[in-house]
C-alpha atoms as a PDB file:
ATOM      1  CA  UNK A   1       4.185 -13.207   2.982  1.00  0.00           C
ATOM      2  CA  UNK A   2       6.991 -10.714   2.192  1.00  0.00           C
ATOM      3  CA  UNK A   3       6.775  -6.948   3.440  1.00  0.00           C
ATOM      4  CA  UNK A   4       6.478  -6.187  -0.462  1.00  0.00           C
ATOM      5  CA  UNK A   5       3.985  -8.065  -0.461  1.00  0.00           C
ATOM      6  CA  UNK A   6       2.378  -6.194   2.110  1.00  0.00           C
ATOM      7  CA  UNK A   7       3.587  -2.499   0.720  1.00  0.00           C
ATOM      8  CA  UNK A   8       1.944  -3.048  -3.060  1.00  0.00           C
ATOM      9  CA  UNK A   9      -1.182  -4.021  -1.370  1.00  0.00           C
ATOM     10  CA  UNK A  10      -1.266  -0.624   0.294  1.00  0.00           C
ATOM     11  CA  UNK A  11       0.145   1.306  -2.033  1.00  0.00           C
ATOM     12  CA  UNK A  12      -3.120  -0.096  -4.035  1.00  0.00           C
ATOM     13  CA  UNK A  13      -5.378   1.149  -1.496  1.00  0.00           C
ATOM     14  CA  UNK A  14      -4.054   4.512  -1.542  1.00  0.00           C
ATOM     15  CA  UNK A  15      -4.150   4.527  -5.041  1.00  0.00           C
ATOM     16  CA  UNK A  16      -7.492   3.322  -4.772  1.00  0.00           C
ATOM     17  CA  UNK A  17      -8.440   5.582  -2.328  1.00  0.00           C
ATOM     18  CA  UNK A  18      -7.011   8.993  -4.179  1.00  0.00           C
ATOM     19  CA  UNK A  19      -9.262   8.180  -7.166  1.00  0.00           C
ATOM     20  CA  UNK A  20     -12.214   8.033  -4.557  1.00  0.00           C
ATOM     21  CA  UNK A  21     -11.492  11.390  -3.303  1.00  0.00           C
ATOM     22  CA  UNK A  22     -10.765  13.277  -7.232  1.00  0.00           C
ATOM     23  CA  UNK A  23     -14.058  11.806  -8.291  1.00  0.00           C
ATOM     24  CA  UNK A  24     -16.035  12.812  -4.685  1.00  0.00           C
ATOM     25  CA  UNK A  25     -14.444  16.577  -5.357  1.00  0.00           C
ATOM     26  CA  UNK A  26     -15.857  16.467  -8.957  1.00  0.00           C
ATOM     27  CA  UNK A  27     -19.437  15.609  -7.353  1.00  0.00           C
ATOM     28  CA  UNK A  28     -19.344  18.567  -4.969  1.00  0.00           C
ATOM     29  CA  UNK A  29     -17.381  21.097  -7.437  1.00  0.00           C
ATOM     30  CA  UNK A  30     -20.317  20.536  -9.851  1.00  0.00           C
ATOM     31  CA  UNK A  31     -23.056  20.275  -7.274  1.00  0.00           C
ATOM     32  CA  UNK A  32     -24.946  23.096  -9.018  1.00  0.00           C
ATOM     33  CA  UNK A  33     -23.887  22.339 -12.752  1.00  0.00           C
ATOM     34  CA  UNK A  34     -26.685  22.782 -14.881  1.00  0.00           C
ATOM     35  CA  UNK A  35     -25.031  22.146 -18.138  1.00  0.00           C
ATOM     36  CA  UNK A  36     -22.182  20.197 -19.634  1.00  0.00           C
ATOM     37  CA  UNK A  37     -20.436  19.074 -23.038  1.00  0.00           C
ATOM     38  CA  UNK A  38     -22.759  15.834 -22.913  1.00  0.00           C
ATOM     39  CA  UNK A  39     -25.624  17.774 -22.493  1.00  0.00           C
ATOM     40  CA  UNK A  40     -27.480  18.195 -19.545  1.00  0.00           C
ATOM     41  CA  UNK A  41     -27.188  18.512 -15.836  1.00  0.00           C
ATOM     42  CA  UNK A  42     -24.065  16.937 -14.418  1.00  0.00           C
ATOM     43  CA  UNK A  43     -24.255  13.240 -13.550  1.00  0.00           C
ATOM     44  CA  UNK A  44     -22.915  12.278 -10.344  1.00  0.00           C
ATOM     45  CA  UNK A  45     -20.501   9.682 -10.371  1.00  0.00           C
ATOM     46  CA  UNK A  46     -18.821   6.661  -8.241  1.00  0.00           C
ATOM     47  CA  UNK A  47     -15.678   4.717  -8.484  1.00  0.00           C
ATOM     48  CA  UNK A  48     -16.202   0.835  -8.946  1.00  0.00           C
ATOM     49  CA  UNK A  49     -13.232  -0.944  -6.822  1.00  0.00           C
ATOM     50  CA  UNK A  50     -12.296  -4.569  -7.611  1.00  0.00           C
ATOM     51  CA  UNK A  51      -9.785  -6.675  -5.842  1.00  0.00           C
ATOM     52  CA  UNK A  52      -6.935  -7.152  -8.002  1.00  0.00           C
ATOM     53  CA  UNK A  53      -4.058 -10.188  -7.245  1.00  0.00           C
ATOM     54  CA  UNK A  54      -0.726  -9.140  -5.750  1.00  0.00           C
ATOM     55  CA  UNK A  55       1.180 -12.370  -6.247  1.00  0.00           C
ATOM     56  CA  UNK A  56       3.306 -14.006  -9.324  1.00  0.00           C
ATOM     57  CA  UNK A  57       1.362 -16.968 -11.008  1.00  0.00           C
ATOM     58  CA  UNK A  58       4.030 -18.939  -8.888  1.00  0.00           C
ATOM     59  CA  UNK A  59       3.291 -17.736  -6.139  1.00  0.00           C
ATOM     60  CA  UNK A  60       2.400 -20.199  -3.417  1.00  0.00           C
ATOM     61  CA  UNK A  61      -1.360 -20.040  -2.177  1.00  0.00           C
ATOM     62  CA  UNK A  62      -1.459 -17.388   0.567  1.00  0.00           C
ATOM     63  CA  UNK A  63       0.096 -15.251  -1.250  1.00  0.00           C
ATOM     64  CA  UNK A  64      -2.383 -15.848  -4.190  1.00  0.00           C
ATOM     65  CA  UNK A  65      -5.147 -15.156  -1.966  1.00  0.00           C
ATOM     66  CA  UNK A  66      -3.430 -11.709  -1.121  1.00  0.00           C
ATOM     67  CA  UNK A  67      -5.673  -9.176  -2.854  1.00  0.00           C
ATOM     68  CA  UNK A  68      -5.320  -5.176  -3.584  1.00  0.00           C
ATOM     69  CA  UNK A  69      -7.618  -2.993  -4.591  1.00  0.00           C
ATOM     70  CA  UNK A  70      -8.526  -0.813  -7.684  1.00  0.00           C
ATOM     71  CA  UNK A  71     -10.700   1.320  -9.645  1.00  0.00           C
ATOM     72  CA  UNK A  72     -11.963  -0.480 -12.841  1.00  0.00           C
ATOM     73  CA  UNK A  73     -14.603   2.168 -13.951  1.00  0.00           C
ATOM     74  CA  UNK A  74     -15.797   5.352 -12.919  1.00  0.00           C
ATOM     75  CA  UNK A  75     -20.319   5.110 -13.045  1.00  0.00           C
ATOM     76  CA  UNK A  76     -22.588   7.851 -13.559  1.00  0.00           C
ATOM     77  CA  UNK A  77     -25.800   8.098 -11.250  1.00  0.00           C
ATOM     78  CA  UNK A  78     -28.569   6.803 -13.996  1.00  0.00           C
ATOM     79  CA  UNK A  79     -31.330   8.752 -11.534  1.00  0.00           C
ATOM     80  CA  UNK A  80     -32.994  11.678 -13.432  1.00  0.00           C
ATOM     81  CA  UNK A  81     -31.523  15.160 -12.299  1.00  0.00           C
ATOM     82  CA  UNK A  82     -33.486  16.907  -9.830  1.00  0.00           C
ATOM     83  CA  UNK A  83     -35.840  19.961 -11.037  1.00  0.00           C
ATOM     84  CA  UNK A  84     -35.955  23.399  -9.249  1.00  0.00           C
ATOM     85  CA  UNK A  85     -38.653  26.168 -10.113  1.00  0.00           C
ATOM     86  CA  UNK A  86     -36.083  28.626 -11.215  1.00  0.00           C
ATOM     87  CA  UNK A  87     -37.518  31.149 -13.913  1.00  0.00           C
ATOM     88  CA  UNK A  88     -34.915  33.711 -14.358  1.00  0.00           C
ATOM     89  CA  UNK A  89     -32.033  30.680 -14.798  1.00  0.00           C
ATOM     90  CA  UNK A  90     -30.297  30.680 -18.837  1.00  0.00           C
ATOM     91  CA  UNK A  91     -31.088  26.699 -18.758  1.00  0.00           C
ATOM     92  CA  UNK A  92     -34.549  27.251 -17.734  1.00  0.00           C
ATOM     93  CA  UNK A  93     -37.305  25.499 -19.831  1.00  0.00           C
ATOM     94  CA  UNK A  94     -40.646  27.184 -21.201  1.00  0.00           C
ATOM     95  CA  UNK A  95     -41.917  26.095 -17.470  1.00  0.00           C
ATOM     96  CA  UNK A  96     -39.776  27.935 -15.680  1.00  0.00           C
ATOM     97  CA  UNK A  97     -37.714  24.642 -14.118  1.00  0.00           C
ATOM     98  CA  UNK A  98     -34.182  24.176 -14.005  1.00  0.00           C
ATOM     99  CA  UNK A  99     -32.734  20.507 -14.136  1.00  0.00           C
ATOM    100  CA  UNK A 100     -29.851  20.480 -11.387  1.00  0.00           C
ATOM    101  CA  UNK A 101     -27.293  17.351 -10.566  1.00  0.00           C
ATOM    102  CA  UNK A 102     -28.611  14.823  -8.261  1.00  0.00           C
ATOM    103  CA  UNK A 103     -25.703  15.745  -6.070  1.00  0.00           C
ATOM    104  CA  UNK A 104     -26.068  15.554  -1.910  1.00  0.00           C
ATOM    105  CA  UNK A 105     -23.166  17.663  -0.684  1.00  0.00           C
ATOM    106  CA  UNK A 106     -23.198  16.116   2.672  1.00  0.00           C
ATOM    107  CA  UNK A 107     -22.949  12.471   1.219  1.00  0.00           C
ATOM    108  CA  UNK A 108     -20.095  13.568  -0.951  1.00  0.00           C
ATOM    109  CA  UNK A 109     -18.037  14.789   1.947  1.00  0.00           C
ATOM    110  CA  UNK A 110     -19.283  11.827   3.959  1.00  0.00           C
ATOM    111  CA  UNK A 111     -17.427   9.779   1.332  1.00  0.00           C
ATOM    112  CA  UNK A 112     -14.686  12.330   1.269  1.00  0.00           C
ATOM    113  CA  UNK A 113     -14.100  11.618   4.947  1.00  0.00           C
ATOM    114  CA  UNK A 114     -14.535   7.809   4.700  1.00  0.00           C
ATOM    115  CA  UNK A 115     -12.019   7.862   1.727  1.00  0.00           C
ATOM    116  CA  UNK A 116      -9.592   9.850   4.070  1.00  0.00           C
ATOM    117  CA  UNK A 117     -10.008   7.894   6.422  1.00  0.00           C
ATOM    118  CA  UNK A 118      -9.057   4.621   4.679  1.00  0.00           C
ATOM    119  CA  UNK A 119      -6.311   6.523   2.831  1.00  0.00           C
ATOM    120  CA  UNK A 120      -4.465   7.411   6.512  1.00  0.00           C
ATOM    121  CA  UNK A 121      -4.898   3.819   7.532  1.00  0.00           C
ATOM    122  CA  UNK A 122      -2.932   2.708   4.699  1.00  0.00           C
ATOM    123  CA  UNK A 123      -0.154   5.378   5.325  1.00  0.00           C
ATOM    124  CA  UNK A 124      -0.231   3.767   8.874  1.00  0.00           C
ATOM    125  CA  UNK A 125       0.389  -0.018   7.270  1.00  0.00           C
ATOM    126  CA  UNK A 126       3.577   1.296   4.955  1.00  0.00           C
ATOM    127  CA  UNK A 127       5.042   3.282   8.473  1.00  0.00           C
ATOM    128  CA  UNK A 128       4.448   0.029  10.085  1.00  0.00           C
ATOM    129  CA  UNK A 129       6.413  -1.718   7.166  1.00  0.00           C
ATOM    130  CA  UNK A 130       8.970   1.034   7.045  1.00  0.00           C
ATOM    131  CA  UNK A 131       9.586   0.217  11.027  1.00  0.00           C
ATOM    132  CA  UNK A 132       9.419  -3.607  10.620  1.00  0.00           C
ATOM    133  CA  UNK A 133      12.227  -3.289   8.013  1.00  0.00           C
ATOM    134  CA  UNK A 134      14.402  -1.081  10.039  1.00  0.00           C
ATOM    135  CA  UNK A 135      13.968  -3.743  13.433  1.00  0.00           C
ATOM    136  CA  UNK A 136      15.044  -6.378  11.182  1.00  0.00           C
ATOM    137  CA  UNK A 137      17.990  -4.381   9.859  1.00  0.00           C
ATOM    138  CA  UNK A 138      19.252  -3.734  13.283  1.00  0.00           C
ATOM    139  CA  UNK A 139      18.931  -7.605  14.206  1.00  0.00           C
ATOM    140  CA  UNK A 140      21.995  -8.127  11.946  1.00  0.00           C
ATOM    141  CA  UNK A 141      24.391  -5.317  13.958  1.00  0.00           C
END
């Protein structure tokens, strides 16, 4: 395994990991979003990750088994919004109820924290490259 190697395959998880947090912020920044160009409350969404290969076709088998990460698609939540008794709302119906985003703010900035989380360990694996590459620089002098 080569400390390339090693660097694209975190370089994919932070990748990976950014696109987790932009789409967790646009849950929570339209928490309360009761209308949108598609019509409708806002749909939560998720990122769907999929290991991707790091290695050349030529590669020799470890290294094809070396995987990274990324997004593929972005899903919407297919669970109906949730309806509040809200008369006095513009997007009200003849009811009275308002349909608001199926959004829980403390999930989203559980996931926000999770996706931090993963992001730092990464930044930890490419210092940890970073200082293997110096050592073996200085093995030479």
């Amino acid at each position: 395994m080569k400390l390339g190697d090693i660097t694209d395959i975190a370089v994919s998880g932070l990748q990976a990991q950014r696109s987790r947090m932009a789409v967790t912020a646009s849950n929570v920044a339209n928490a309360e979003t009761t209308r949108t160009a598609e019509g409708g409350a806002y749909r939560r969404r998720d990122p769907v990750f999929r290991a991707s290969s790091v290695a050349s076709p030529f590669a020799s088998r470890l290294d094809r088994a070396l995987r990274g990460v990324e997004v593929t698609r972005v899903v919407s939540d297919p669970r109906p919004p949730v309806t509040r008794f809200d008369p006095g709302h513009p997007d009200a119906n003849a009811e009275g109820f308002v349909a608001y985003p199926r959004v829980s703010v403390v999930e989203e900035l559980t996931n926000m924290m999770s996706a931090s989380r993963s992001y730092e360990a990464n930044l930890v694996i490419l210092s940890k490259v970073r200082a293997m590459s110096r050592a073996a620089l200085q093995i030479g002098r």
